[in-house]
C-alpha atoms as a PDB file:
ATOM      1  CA  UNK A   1       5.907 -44.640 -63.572  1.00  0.00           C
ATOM      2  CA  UNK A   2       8.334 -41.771 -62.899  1.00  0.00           C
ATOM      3  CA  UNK A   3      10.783 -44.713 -61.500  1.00  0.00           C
ATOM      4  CA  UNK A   4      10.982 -46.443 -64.388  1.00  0.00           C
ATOM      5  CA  UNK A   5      11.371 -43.798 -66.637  1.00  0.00           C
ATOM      6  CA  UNK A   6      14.322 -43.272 -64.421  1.00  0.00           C
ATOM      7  CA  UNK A   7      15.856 -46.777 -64.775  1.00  0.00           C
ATOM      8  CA  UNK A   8      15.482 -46.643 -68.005  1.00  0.00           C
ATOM      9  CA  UNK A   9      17.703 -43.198 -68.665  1.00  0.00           C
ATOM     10  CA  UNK A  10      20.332 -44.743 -65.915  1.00  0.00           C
ATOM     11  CA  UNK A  11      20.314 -47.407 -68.551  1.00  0.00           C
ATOM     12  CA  UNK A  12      21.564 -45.692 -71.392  1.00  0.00           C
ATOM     13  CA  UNK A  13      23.716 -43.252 -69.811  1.00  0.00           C
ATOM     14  CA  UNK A  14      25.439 -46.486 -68.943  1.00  0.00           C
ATOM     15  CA  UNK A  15      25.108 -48.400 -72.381  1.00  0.00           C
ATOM     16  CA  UNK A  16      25.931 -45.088 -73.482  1.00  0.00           C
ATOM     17  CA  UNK A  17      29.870 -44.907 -71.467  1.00  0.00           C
ATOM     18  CA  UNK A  18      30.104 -48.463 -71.947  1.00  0.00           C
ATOM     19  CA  UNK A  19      29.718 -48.014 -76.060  1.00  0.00           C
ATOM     20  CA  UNK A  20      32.245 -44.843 -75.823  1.00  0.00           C
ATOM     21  CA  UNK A  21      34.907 -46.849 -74.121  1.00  0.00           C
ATOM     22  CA  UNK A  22      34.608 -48.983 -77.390  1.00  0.00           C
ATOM     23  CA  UNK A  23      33.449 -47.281 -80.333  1.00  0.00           C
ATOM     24  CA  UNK A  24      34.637 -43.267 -80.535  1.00  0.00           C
ATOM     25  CA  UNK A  25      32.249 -40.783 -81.890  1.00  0.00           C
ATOM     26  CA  UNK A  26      29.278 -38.902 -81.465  1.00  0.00           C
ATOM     27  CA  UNK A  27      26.903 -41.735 -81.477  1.00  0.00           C
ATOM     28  CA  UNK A  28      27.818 -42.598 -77.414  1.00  0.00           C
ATOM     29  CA  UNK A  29      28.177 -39.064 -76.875  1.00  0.00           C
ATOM     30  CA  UNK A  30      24.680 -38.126 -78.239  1.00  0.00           C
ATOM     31  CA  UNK A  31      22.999 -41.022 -76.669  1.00  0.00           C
ATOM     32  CA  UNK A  32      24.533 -40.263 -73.061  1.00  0.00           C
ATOM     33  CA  UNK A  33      23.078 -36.619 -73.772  1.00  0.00           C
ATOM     34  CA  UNK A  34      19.536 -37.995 -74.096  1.00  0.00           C
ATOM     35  CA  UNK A  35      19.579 -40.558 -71.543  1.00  0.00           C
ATOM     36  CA  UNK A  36      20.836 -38.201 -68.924  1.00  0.00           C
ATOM     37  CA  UNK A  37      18.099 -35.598 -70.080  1.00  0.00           C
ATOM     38  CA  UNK A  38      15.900 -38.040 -69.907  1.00  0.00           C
ATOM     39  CA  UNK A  39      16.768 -38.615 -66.162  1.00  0.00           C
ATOM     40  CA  UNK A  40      16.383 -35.077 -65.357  1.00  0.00           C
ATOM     41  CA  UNK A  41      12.936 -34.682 -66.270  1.00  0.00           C
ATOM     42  CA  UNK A  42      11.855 -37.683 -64.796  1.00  0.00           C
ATOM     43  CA  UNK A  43      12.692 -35.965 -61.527  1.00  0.00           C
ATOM     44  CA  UNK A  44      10.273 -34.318 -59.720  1.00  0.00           C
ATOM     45  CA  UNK A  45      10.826 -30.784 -60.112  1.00  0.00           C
ATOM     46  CA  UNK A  46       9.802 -27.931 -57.460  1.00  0.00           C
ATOM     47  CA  UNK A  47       8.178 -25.654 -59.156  1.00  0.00           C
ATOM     48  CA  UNK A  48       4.587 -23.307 -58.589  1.00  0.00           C
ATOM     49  CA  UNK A  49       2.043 -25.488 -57.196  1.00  0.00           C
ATOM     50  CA  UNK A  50      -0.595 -26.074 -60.115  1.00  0.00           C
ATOM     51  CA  UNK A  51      -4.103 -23.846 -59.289  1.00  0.00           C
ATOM     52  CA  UNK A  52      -7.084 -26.171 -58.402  1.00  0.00           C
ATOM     53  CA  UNK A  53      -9.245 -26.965 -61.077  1.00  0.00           C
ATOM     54  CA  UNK A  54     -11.781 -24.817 -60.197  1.00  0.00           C
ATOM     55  CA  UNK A  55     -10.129 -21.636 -60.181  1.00  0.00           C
ATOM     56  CA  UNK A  56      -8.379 -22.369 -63.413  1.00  0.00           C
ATOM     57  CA  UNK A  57     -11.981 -22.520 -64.718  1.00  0.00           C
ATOM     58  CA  UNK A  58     -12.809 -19.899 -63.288  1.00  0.00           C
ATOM     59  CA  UNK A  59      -9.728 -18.001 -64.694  1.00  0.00           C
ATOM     60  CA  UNK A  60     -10.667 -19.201 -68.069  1.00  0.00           C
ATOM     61  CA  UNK A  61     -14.159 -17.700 -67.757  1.00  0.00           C
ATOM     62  CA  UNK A  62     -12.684 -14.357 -66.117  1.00  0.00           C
ATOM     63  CA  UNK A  63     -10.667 -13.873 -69.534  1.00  0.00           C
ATOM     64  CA  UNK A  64     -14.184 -13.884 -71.180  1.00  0.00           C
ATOM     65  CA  UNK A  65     -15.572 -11.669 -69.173  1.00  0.00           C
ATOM     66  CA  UNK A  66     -12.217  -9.072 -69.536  1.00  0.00           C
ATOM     67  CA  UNK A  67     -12.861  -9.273 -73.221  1.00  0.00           C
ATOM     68  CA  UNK A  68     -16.500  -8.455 -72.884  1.00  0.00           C
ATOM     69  CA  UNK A  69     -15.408  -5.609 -71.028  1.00  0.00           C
ATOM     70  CA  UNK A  70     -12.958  -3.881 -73.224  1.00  0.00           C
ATOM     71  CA  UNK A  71     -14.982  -4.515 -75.995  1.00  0.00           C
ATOM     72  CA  UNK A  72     -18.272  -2.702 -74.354  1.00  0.00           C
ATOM     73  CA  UNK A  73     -16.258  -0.393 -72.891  1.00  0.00           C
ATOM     74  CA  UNK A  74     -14.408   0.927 -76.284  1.00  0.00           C
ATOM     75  CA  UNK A  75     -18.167   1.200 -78.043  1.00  0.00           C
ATOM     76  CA  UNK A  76     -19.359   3.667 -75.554  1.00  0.00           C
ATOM     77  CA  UNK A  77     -22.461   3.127 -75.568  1.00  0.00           C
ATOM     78  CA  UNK A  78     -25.185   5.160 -74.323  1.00  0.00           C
ATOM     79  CA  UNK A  79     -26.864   2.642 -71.980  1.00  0.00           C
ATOM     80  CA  UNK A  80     -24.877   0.536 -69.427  1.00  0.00           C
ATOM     81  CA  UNK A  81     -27.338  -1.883 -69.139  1.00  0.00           C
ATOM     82  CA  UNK A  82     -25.399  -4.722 -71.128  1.00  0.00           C
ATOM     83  CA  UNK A  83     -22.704  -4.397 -69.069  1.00  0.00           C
ATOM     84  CA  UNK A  84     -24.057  -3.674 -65.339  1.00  0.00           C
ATOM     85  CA  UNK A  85     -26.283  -7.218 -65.906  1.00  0.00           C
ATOM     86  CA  UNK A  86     -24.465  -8.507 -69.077  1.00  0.00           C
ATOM     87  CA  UNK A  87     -21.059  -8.789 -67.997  1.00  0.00           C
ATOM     88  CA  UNK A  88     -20.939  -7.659 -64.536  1.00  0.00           C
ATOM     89  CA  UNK A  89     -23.912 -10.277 -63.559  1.00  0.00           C
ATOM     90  CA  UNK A  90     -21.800 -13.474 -64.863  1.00  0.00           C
ATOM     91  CA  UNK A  91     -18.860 -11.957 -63.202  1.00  0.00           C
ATOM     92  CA  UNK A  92     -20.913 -12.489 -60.309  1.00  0.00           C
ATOM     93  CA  UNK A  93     -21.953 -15.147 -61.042  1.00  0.00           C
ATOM     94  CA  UNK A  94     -18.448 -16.862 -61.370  1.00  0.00           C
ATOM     95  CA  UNK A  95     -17.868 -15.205 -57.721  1.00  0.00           C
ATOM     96  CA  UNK A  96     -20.146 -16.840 -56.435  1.00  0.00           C
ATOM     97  CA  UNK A  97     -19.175 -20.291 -57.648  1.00  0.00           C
ATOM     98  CA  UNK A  98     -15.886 -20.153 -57.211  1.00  0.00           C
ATOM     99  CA  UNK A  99     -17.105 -19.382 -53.553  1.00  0.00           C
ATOM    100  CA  UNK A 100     -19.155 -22.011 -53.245  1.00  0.00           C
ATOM    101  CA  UNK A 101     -16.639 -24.280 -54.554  1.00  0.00           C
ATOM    102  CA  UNK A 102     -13.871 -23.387 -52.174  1.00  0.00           C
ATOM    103  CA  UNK A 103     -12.719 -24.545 -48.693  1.00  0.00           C
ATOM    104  CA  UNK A 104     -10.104 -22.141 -48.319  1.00  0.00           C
ATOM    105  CA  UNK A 105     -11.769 -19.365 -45.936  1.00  0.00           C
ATOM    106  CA  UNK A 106      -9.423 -16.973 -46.371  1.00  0.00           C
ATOM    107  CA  UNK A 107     -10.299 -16.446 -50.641  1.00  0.00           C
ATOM    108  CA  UNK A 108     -14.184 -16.862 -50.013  1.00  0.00           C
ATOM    109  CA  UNK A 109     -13.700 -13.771 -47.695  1.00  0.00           C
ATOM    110  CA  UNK A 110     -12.273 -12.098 -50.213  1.00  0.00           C
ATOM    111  CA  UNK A 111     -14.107 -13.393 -53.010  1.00  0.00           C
ATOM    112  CA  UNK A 112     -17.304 -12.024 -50.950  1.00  0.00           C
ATOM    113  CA  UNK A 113     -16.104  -8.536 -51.082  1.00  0.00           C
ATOM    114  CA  UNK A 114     -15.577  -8.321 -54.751  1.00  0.00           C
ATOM    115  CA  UNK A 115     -19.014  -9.936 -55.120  1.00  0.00           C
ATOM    116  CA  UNK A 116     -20.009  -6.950 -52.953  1.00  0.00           C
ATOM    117  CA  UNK A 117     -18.419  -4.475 -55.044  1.00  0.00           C
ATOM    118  CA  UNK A 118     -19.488  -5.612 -58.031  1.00  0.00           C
ATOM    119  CA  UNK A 119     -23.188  -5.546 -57.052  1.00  0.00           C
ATOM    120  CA  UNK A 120     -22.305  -1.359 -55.775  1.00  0.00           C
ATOM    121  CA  UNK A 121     -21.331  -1.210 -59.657  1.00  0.00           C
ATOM    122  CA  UNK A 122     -24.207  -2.910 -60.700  1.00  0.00           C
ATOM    123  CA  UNK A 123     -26.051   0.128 -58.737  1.00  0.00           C
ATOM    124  CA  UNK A 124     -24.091   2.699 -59.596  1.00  0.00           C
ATOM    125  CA  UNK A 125     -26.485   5.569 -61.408  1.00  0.00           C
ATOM    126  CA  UNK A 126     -25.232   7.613 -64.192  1.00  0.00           C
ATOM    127  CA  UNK A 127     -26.283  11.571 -63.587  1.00  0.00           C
ATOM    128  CA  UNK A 128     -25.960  14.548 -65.978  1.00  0.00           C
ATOM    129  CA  UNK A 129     -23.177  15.341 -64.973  1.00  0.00           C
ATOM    130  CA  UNK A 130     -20.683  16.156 -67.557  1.00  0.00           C
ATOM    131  CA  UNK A 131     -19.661  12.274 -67.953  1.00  0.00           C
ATOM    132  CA  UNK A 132     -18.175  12.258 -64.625  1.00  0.00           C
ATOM    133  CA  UNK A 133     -19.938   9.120 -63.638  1.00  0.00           C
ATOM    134  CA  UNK A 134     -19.934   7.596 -66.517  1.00  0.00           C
ATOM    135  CA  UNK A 135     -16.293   7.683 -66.496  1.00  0.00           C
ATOM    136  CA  UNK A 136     -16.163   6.460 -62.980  1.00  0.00           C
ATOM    137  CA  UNK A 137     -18.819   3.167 -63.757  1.00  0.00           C
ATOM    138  CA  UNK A 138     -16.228   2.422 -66.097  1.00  0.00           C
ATOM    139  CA  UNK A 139     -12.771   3.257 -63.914  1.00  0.00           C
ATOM    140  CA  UNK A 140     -14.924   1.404 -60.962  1.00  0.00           C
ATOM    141  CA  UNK A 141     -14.737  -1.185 -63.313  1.00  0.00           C
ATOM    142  CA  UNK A 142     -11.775  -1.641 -64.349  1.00  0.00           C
ATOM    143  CA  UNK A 143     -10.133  -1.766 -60.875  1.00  0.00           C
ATOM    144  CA  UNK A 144     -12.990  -4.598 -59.827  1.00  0.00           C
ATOM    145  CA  UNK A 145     -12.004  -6.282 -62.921  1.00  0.00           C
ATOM    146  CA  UNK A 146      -7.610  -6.034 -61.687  1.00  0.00           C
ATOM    147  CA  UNK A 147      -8.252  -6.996 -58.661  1.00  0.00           C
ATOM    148  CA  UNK A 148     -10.721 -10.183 -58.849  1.00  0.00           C
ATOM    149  CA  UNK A 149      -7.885 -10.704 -61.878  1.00  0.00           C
ATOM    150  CA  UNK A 150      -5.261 -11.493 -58.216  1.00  0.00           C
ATOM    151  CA  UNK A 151      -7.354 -14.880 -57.827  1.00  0.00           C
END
């Protein structure tokens, strides 16, 4: 497909010098511009090599969870239940199946110690302490969160 696409712009960049040599004017000039950009992006060009599907899904669902976790985390609420096993659990979750999903062994190592320390937030027990573990759930967070966001 790409092939003709590039016939097809050689084409009028040469209909397009042919009709200059005859007829002045921008006409030639404009059609030469289009065939030739034409030809460029029928070329295959190097660029970043496009994520496999399923991490781009899971991507999409990590964006979810992010929001979930702003959002939760600016209410301050009382209880961390909803998001130790409301967020943190489908970020788990999405570990887990992205995982499963994978052949490269080098990510599901990795991807099996974020699952690990996202279950150690999942545990982690708020004391009386002045909101100095509270505030560390959520930092704790927040770094698990940046650095599953490296996928």
């Amino acid at each position: 497909m790409k092939t003709l696409a590039q016939i097809v712009s050689v084409l009028a960049i040469l209909i397009a010098v042919v009709w200059f040599l005859f007829e002045p004017g921008f006409e030639p000039v404009i059609t030469a511009l289009f065939g030739i950009a034409g030809f460029v992006a029928s070329l295959r060009i190097k660029g970043r090599k496009k994520a496999p599907e399923e991490i781009e899904k899971f991507r999409h669902s990590l964006r979810g969870i992010q929001a979930r976790w702003e959002a939760e985390k600016s209410l301050q609420p009382v209880s961390l239940d909803e998001a130790k096993y409301g967020i943190i659990s489908p970020l788990i979750s999405a570990l887990t199946e992205l995982s499963a999903s994978t052949s490269d062994e080098k990510l599901r190592k990795g991807l099996v110690g974020l699952i690990q320390k996202a279950k150690a937030l999942q545990y982690h027990e708020i004391h009386l302490d002045g909101g100095k573990s509270y505030g560390e759930f959520w930092s704790l967070g927040g770094k698990l969160l940046s650095e599953v966001e490296k996928i």
